[in-house]
C-alpha atoms as a PDB file:
ATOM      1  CA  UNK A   1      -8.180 127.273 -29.690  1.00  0.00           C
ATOM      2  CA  UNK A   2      -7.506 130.584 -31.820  1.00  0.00           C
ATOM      3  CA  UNK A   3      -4.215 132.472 -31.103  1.00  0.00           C
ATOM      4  CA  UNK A   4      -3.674 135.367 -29.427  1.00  0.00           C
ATOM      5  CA  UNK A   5      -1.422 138.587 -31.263  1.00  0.00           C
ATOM      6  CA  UNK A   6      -0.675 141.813 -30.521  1.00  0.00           C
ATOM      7  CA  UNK A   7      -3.625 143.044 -33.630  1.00  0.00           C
ATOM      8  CA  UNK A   8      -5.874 141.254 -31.481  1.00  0.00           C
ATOM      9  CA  UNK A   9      -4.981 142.466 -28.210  1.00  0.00           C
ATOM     10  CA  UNK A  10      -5.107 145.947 -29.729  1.00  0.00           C
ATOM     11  CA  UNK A  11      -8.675 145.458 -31.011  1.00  0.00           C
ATOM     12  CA  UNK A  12     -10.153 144.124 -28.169  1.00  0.00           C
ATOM     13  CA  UNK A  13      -8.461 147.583 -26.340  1.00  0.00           C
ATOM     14  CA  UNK A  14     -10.836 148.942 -28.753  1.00  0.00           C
ATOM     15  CA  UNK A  15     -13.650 147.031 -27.910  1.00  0.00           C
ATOM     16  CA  UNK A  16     -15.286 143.358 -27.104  1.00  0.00           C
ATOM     17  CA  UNK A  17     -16.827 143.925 -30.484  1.00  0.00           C
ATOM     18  CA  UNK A  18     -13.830 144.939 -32.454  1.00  0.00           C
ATOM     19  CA  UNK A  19     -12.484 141.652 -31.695  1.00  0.00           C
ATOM     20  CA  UNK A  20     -15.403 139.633 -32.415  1.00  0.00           C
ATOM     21  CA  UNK A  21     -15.596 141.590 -35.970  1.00  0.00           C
ATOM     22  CA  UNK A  22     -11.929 141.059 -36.714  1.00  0.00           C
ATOM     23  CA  UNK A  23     -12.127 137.183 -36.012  1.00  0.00           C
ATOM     24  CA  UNK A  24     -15.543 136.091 -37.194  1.00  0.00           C
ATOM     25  CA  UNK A  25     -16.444 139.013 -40.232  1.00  0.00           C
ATOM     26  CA  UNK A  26     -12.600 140.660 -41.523  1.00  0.00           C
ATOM     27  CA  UNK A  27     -14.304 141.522 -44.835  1.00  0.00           C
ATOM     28  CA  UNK A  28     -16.598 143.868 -42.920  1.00  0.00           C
ATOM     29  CA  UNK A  29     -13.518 146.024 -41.961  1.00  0.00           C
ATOM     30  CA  UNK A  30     -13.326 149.223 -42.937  1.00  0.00           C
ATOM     31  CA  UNK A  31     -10.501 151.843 -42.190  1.00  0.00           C
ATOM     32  CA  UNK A  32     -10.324 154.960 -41.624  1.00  0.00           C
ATOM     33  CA  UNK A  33      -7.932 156.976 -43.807  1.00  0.00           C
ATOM     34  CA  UNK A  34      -6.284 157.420 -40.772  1.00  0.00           C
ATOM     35  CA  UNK A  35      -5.921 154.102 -40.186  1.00  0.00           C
ATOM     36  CA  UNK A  36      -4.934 153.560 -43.981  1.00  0.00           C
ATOM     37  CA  UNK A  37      -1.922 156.363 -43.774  1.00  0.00           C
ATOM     38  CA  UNK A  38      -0.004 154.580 -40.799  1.00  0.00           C
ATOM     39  CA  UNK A  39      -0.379 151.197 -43.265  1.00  0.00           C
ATOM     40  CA  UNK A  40       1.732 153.693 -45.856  1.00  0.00           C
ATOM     41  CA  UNK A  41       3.845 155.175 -42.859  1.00  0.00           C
ATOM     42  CA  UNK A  42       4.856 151.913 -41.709  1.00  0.00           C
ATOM     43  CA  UNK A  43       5.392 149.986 -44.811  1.00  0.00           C
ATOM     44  CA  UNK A  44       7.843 153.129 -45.734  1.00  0.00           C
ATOM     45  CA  UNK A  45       9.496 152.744 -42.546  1.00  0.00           C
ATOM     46  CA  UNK A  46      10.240 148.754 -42.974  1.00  0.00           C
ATOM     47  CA  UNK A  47      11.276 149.651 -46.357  1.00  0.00           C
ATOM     48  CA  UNK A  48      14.060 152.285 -44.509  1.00  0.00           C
ATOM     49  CA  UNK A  49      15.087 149.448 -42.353  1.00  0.00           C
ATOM     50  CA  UNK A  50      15.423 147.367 -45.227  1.00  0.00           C
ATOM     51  CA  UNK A  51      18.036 149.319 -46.602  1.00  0.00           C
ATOM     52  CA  UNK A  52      19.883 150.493 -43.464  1.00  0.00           C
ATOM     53  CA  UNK A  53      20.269 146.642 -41.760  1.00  0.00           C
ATOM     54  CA  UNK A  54      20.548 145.090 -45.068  1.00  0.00           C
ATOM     55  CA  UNK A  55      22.476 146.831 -47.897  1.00  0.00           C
ATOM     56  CA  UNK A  56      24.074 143.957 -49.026  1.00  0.00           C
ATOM     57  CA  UNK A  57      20.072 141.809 -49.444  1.00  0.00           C
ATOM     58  CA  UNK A  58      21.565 139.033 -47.002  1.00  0.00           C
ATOM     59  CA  UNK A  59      18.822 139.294 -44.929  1.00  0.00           C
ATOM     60  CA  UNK A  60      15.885 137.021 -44.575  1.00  0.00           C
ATOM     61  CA  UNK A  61      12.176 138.566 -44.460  1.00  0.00           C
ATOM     62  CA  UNK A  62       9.483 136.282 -43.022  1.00  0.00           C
ATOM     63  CA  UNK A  63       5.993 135.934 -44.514  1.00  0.00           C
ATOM     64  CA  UNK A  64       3.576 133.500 -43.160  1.00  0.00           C
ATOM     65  CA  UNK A  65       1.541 134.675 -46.172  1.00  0.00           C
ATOM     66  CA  UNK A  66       3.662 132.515 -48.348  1.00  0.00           C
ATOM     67  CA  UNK A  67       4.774 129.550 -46.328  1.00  0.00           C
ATOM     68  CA  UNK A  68       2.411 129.441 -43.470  1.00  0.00           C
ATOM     69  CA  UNK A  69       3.194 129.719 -39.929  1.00  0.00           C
ATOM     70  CA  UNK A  70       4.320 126.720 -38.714  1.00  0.00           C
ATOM     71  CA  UNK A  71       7.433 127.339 -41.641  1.00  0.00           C
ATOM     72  CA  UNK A  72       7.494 131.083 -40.537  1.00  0.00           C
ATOM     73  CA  UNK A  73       8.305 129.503 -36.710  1.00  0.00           C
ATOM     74  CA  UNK A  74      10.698 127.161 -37.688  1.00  0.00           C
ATOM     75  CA  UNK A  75      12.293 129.594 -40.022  1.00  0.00           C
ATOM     76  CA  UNK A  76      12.548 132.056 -37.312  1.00  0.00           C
ATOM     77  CA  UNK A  77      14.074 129.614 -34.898  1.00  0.00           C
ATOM     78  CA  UNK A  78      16.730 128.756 -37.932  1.00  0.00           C
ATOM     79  CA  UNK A  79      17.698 132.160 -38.553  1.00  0.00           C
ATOM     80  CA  UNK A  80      18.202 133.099 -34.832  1.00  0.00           C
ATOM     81  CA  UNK A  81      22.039 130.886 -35.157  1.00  0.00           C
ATOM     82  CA  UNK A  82      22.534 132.891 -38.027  1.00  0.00           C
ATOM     83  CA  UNK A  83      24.120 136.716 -38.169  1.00  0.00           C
ATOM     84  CA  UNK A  84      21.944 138.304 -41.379  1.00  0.00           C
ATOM     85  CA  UNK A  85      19.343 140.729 -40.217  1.00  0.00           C
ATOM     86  CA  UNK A  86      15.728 138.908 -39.699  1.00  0.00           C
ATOM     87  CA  UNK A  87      12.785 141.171 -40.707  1.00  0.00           C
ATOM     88  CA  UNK A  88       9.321 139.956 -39.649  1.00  0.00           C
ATOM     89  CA  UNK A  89      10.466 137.157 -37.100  1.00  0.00           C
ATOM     90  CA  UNK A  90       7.648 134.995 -35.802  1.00  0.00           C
ATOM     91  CA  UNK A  91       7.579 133.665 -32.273  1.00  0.00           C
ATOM     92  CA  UNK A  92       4.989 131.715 -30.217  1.00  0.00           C
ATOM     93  CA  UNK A  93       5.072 131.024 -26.534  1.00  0.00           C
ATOM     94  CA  UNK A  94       1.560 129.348 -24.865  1.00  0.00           C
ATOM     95  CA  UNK A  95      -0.918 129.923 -27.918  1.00  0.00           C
ATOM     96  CA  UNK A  96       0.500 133.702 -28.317  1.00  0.00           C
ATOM     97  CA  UNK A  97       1.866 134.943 -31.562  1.00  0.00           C
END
């Protein structure tokens, strides 16, 4: 069974295809500059968060990249008792990311 997230919902708005592509062939992608300059927007805008919720570096950002998901879950779920900021929280409910 392969999960279900909001980058996949989004490509399949764009098209059966899109989806297929993203799951089965990633390294065929190919974005637009367009595409590319909201990567730079939005990296600058987690970056502002960043340093408007967490001035003090108390927070925790979550990276599956580094852990994998099933830590990035159980992390998640840990950090919700807590009161530092949580940037990148990952939730599941039914196979959906």
């Amino acid at each position: 069974m392969r999960t279900l997230s909001k980058p996949k919902l989004l490509a399949f708005r764009q098209g059966p295809r899109r989806l297929w592509l993203e799951i089965h062939r990633p390294k065929l992608r190919n974005d637009s500059p367009t595409t590319q300059a909201s990567f730079v927007v939005g990296h600058q805008v987690g970056d502002i968060s960043h340093q408007l919720y967490n001035p003090d570096s108390k927070g925790a950002l979550i990276d599956p990249q580094v852990d994998g998901f099933e830590a990035a879950f159980s992390l998640t779920q840990a950090l919700l008792q807590s009161t530092q900021p949580i940037f990148e929280a990952y939730f599941r409910a039914e196979g959906t990311l």
